[in-house]
C-alpha atoms as a PDB file:
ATOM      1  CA  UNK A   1      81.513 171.297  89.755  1.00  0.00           C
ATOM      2  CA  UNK A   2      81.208 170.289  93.685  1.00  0.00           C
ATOM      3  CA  UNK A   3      84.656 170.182  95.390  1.00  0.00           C
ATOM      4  CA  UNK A   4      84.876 166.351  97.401  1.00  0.00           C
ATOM      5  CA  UNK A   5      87.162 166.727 100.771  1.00  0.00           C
ATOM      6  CA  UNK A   6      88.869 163.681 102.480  1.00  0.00           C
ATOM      7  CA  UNK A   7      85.779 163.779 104.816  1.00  0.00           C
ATOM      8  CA  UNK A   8      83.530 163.245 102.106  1.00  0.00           C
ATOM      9  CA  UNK A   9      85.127 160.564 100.976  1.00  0.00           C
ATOM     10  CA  UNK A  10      85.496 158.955 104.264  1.00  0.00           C
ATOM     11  CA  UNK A  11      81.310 159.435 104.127  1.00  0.00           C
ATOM     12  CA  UNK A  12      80.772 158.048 101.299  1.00  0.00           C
ATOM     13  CA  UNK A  13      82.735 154.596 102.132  1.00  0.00           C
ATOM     14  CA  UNK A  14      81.471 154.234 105.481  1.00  0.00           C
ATOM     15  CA  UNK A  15      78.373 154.221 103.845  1.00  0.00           C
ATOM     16  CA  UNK A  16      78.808 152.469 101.090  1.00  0.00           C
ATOM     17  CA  UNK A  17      80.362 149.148 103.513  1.00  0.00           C
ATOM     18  CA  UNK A  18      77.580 149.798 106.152  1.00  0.00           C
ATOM     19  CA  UNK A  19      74.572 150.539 104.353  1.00  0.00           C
ATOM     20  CA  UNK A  20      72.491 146.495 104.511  1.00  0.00           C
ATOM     21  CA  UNK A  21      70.628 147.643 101.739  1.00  0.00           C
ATOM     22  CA  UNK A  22      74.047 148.949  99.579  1.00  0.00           C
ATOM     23  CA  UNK A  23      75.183 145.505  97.508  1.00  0.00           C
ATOM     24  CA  UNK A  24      78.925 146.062  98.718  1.00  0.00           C
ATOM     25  CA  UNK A  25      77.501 144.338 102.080  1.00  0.00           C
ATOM     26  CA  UNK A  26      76.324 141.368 100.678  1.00  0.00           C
ATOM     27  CA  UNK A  27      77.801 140.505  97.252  1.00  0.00           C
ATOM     28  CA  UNK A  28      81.973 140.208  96.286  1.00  0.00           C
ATOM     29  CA  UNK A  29      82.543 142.447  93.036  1.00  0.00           C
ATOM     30  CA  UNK A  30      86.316 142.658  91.529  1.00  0.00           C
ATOM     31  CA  UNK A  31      86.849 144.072  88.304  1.00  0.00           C
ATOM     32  CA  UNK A  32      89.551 144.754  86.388  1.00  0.00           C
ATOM     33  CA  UNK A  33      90.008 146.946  83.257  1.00  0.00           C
ATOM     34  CA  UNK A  34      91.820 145.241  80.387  1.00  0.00           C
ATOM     35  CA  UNK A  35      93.886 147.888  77.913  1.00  0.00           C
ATOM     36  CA  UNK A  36      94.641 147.735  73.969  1.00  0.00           C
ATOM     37  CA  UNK A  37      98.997 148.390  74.896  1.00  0.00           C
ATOM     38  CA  UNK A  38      99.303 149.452  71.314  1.00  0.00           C
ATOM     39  CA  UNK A  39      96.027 151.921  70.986  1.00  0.00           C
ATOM     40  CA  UNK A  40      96.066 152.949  74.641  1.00  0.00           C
ATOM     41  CA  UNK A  41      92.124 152.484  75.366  1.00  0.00           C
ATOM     42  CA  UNK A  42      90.246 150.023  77.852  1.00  0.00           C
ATOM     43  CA  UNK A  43      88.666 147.403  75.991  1.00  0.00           C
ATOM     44  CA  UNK A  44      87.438 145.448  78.624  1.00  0.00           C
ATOM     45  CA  UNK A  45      87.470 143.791  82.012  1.00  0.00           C
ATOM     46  CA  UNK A  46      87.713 141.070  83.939  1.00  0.00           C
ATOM     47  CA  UNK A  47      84.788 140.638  86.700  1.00  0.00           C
ATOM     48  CA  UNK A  48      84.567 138.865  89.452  1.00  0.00           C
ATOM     49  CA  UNK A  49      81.647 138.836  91.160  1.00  0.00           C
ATOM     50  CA  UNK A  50      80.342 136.517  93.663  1.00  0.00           C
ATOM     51  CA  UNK A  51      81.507 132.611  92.543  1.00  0.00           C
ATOM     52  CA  UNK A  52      82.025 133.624  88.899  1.00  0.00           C
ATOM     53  CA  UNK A  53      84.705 134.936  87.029  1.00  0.00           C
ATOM     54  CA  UNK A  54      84.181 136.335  83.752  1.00  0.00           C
ATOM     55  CA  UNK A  55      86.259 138.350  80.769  1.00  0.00           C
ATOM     56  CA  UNK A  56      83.987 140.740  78.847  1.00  0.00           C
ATOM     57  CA  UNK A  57      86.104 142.034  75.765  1.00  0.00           C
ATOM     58  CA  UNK A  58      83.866 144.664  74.062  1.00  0.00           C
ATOM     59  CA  UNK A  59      80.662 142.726  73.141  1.00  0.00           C
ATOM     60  CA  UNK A  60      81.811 139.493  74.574  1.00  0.00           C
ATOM     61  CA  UNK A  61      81.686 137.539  77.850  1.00  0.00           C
ATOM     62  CA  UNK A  62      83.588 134.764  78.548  1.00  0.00           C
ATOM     63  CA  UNK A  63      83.257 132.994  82.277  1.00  0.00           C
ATOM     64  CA  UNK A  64      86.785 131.847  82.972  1.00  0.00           C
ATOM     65  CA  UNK A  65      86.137 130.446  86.571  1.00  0.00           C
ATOM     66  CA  UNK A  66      83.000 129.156  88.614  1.00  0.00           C
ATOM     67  CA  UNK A  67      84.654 129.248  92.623  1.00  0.00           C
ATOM     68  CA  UNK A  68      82.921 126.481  94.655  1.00  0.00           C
ATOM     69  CA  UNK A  69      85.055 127.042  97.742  1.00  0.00           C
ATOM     70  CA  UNK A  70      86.599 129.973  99.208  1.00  0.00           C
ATOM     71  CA  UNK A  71      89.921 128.120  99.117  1.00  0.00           C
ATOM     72  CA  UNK A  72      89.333 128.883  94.933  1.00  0.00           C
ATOM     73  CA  UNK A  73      88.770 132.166  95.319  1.00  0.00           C
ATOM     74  CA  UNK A  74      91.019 133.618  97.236  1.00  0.00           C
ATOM     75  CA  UNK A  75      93.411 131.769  94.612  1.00  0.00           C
ATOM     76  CA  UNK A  76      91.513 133.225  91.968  1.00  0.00           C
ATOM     77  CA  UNK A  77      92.124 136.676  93.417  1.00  0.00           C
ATOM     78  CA  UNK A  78      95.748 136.021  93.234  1.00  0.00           C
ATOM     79  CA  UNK A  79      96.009 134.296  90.031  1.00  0.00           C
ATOM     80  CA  UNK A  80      93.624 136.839  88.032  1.00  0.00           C
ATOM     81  CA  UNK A  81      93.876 140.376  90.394  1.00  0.00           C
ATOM     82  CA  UNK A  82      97.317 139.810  91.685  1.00  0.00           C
ATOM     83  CA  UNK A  83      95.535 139.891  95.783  1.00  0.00           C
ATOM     84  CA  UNK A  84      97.334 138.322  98.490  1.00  0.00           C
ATOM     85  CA  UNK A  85      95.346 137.977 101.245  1.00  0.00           C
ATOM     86  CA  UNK A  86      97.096 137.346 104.476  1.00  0.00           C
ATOM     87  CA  UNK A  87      95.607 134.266 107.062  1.00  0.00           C
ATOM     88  CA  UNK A  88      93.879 137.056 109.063  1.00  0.00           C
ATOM     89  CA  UNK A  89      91.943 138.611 106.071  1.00  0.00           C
ATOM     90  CA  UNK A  90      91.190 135.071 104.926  1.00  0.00           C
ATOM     91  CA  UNK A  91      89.814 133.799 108.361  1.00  0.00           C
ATOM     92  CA  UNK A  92      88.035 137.267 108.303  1.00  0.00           C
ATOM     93  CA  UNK A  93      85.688 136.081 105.587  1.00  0.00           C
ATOM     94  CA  UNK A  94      84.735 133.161 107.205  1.00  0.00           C
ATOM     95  CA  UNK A  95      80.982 132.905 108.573  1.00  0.00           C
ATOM     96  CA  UNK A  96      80.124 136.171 106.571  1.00  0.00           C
ATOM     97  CA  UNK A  97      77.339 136.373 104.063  1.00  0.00           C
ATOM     98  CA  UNK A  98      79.919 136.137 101.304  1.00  0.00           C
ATOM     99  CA  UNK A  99      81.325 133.525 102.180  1.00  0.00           C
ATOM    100  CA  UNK A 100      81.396 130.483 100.037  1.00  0.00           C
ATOM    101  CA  UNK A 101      81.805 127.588 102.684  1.00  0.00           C
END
């Protein structure tokens, strides 16, 4: 067992969004787990990653959404992830590698 500290952590993120050759710095990834209520175990997820939206229930995918502007994602992130973003973060995302127009 190693013992993490608030430090390490901080680290590990500023890596993590810094690093050009760590995917975080050039791709959009969301995911969300999706649970079985009654037996209490994940079953799948919902993904978001770049322009597409998918739901992968155990063995199968399903793309829900294919985001041609970033207008449709960032309502995607509300509608699917529950993610407000306020004008600032939007106009944030703007000229960035990510960005979809």
């Amino acid at each position: 067992m190693t013992e993490f500290t608030a430090k390490d952590f901080d680290v590990m993120n500023y890596s993590t969004s810094n690093r050009k050759s760590c995917f975080f710095t050039y791709k959009i990834i969301c995911m969300k787990s999706i649970l079985d209520e009654e037996a209490g175990d994940i079953i799948g997820a919902l993904i978001l990653e770049d322009q597409t939206l998918k739901k992968r229930i155990r063995d199968k995918t399903e793309i829900l959404a294919e985001f041609s502007t970033e207008e449709e994602r960032v309502t995607g992130l509300k509608k699917y992830f529950g993610f407000t973003l306020t004008e600032r973060e939007k106009a944030s995302i703007k000229g960035t590698v990510t960005s979809l127009t």
